[in-house]
N, C-alpha and C. Protein backbone atom coordinates (compact mmCIF):
# COMPACT_ATOMS: atom_id res chain seq x y z
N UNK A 1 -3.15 4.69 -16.73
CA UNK A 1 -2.26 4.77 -15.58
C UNK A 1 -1.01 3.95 -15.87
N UNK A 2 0.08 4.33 -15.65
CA UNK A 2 1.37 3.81 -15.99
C UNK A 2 1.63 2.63 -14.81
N UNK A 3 1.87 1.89 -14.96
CA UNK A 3 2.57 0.62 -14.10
C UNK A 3 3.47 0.02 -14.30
N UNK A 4 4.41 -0.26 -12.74
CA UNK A 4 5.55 -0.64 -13.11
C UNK A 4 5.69 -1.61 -12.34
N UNK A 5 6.57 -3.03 -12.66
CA UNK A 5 6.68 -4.20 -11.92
C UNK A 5 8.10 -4.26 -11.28
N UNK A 6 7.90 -4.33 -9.84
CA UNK A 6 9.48 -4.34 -8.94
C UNK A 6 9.49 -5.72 -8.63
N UNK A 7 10.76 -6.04 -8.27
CA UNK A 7 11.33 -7.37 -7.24
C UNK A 7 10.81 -6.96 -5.83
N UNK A 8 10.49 -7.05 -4.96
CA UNK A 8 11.16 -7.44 -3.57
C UNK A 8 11.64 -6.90 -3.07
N UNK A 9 13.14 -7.39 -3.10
CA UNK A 9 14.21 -6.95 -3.31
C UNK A 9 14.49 -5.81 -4.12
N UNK A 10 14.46 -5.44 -5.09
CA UNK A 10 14.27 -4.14 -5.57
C UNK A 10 13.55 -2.72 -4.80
N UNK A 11 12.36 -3.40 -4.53
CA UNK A 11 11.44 -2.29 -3.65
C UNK A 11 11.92 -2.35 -1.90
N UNK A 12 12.74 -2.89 -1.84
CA UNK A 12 13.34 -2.91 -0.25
C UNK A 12 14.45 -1.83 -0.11
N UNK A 13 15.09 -2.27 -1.18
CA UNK A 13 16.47 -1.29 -1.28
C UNK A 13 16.15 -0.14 -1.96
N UNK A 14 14.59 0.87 -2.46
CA UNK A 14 14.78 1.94 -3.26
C UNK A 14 12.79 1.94 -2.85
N UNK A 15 12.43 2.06 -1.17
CA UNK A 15 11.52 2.34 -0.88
C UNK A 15 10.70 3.47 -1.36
N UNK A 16 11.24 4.34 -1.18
CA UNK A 16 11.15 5.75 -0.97
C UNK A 16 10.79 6.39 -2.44
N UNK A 17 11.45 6.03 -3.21
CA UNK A 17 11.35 6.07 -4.96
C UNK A 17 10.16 5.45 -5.21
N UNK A 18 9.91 3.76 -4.99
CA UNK A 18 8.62 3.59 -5.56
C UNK A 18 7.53 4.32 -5.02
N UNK A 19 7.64 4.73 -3.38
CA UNK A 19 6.69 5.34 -2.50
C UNK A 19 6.00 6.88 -3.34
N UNK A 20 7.26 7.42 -3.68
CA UNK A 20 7.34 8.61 -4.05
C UNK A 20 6.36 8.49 -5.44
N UNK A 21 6.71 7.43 -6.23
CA UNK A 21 6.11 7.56 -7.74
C UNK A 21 4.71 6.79 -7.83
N UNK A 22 4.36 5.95 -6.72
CA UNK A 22 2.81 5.52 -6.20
C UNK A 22 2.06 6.97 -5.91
N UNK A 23 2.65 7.75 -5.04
CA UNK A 23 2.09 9.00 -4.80
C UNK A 23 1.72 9.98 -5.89
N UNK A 24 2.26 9.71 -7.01
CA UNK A 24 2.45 10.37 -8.36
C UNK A 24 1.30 10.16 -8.75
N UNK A 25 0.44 8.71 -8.53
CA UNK A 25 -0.24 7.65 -9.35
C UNK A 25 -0.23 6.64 -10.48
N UNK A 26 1.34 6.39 -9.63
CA UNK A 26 1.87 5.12 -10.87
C UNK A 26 1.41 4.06 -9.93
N UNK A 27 1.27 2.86 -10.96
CA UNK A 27 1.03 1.64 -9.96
C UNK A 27 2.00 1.43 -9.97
N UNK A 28 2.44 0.21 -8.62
CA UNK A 28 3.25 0.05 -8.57
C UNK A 28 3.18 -1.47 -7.62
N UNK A 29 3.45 -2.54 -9.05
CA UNK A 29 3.37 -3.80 -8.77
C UNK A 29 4.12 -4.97 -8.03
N UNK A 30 4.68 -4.88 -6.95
CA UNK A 30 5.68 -5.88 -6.08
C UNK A 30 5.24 -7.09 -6.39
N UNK A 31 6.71 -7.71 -6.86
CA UNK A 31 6.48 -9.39 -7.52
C UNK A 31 7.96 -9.89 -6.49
N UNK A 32 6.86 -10.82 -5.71
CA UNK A 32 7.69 -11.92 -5.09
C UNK A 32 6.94 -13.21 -4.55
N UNK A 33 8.08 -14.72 -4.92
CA UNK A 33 7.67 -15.74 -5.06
C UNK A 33 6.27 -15.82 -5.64
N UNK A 34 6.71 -15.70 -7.13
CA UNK A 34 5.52 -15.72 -8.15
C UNK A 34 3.90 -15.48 -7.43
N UNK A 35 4.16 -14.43 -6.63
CA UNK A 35 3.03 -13.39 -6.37
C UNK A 35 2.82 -11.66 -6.43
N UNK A 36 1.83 -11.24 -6.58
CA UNK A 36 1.70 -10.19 -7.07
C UNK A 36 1.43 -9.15 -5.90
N UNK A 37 1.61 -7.99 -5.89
CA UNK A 37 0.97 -7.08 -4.59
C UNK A 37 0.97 -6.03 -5.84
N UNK A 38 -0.14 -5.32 -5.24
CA UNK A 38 -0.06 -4.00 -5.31
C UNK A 38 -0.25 -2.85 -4.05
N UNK A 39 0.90 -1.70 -4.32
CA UNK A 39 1.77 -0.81 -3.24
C UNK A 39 0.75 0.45 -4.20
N UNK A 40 0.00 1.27 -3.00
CA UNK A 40 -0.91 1.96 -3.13
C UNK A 40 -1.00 3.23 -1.52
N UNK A 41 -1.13 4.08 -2.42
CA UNK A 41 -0.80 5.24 -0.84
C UNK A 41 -2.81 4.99 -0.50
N UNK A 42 -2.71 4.87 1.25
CA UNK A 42 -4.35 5.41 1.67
C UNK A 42 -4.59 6.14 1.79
N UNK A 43 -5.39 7.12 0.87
CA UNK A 43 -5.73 8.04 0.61
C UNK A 43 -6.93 8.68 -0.03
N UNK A 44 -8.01 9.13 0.42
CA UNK A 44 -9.34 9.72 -0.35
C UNK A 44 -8.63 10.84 -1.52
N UNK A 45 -7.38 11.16 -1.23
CA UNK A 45 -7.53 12.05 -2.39
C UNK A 45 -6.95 10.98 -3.83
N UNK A 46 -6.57 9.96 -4.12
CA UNK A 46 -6.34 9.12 -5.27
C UNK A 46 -7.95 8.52 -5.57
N UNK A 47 -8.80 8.37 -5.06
CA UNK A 47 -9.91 7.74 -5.18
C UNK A 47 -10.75 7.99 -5.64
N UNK A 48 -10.22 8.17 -7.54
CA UNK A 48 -10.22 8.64 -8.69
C UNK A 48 -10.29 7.17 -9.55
N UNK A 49 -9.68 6.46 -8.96
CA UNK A 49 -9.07 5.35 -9.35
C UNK A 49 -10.20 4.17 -9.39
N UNK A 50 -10.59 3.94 -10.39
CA UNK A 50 -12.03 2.21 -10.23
C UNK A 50 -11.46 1.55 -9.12
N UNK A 51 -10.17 0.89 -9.61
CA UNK A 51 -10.20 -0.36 -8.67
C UNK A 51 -9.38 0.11 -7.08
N UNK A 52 -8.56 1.37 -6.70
CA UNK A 52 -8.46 1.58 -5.62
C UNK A 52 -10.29 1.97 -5.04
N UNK A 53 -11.36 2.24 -5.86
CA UNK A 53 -12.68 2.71 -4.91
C UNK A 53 -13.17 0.79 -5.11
N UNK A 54 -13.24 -0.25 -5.97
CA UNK A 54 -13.04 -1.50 -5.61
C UNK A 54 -12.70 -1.79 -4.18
N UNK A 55 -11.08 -1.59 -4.19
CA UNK A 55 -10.12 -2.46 -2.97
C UNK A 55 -11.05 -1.84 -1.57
N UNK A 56 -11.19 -0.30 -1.50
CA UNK A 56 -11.51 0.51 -0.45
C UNK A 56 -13.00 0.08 -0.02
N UNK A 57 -13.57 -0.72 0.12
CA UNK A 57 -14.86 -0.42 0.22
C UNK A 57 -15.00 0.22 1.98
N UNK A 58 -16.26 0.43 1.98
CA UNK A 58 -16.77 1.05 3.25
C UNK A 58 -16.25 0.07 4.37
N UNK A 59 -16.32 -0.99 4.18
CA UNK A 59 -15.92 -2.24 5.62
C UNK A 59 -14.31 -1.99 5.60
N UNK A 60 -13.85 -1.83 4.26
CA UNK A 60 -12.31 -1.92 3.96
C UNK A 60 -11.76 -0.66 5.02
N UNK A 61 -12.47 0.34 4.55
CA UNK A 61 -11.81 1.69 5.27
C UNK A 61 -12.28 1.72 6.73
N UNK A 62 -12.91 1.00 7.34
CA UNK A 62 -13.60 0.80 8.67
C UNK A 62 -12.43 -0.12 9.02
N UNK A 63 -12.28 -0.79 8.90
CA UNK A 63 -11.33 -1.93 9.19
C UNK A 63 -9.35 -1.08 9.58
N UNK A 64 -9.61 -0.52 8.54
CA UNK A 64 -8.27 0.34 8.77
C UNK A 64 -8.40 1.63 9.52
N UNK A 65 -9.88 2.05 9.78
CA UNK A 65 -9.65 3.06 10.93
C UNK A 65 -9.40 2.27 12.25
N UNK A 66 -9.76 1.25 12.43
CA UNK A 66 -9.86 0.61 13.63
C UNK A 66 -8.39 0.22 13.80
N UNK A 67 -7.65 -0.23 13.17
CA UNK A 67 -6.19 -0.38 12.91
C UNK A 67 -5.17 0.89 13.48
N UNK A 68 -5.65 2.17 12.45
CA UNK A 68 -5.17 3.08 12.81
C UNK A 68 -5.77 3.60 14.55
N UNK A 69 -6.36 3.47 14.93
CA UNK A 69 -6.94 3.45 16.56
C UNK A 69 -5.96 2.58 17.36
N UNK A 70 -5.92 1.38 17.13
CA UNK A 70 -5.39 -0.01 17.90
C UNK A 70 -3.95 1.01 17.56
N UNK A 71 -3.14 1.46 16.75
CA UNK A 71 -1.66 2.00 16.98
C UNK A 71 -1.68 3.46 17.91
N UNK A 72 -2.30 3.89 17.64
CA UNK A 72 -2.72 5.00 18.55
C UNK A 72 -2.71 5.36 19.85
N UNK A 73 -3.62 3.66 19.92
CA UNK A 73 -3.12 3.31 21.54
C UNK A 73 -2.29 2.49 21.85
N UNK A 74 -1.35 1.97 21.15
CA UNK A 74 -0.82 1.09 21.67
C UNK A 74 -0.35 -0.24 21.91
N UNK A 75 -1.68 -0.62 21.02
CA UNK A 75 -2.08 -2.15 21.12
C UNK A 75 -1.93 -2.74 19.82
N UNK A 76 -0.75 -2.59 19.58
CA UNK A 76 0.02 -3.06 18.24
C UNK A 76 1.38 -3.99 18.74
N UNK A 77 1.56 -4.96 17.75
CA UNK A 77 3.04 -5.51 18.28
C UNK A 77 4.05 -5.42 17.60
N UNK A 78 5.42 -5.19 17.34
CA UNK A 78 6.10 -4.97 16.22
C UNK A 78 6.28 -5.83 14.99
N UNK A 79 6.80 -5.36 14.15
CA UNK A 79 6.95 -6.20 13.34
C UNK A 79 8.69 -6.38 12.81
N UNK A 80 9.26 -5.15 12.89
CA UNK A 80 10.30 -5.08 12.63
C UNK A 80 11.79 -5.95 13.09
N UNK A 81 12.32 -6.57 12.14
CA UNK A 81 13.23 -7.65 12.37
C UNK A 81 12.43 -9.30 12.05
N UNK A 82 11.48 -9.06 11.10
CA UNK A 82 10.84 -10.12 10.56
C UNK A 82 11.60 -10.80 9.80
C-alpha cells in the first residue's frame, strides 16, 4: 500500500485531494506537532486492509454507530471555528 506523509497545514488547504486518494487506498499520514494520524475513509468496503480490520474492531464500529445516531438526532455540538 502506498503512503504518503502531509503537514497539517498541507492537508487543510488540499482536503479533498488527500480525501480523494485515501479513497483510492493510499494511506494517508497527517504529521502535526511531532504526531502522527492516520486519515482513513469508514468503510466495510476497504476492510481488506490488516490494520484498518485492527483499528475497526466490533466495540470500535459500535461506538461510531452510536455517534452516527447522536448526529442524526441532534445531539451533537459544533465544532467548527475551533
Amino acid at each position: 500500500m502506498e503512503t504518503i506523509e502531509v503537514s497539517s497545514n498541507n492537508f487543510r488547504t488540499r482536503q479533498k485531494k488527500f480525501l480523494d486518494m485515501s479513497d483510492q487506498g493510499i494511506r494517508i499520514i497527517l504529521r502535526r506537532n511531532n504526531k502522527s494520524y492516520t486519515v482513513m475513509p469508514v468503510s466495510s468496503s476497504v476492510s481488506n486492509d490488516k490494520e484498518y480490520d485492527e483499528y475497526f474492531t466490533p466495540d470500535m464500529l459500535a461506538r461510531i454507530d452510536r455517534s452516527l445516531e447522536q448526529v442524526a438526532q441532534g445531539k451533537v455540538k459544533s465544532c467548527i471555528g475551533l
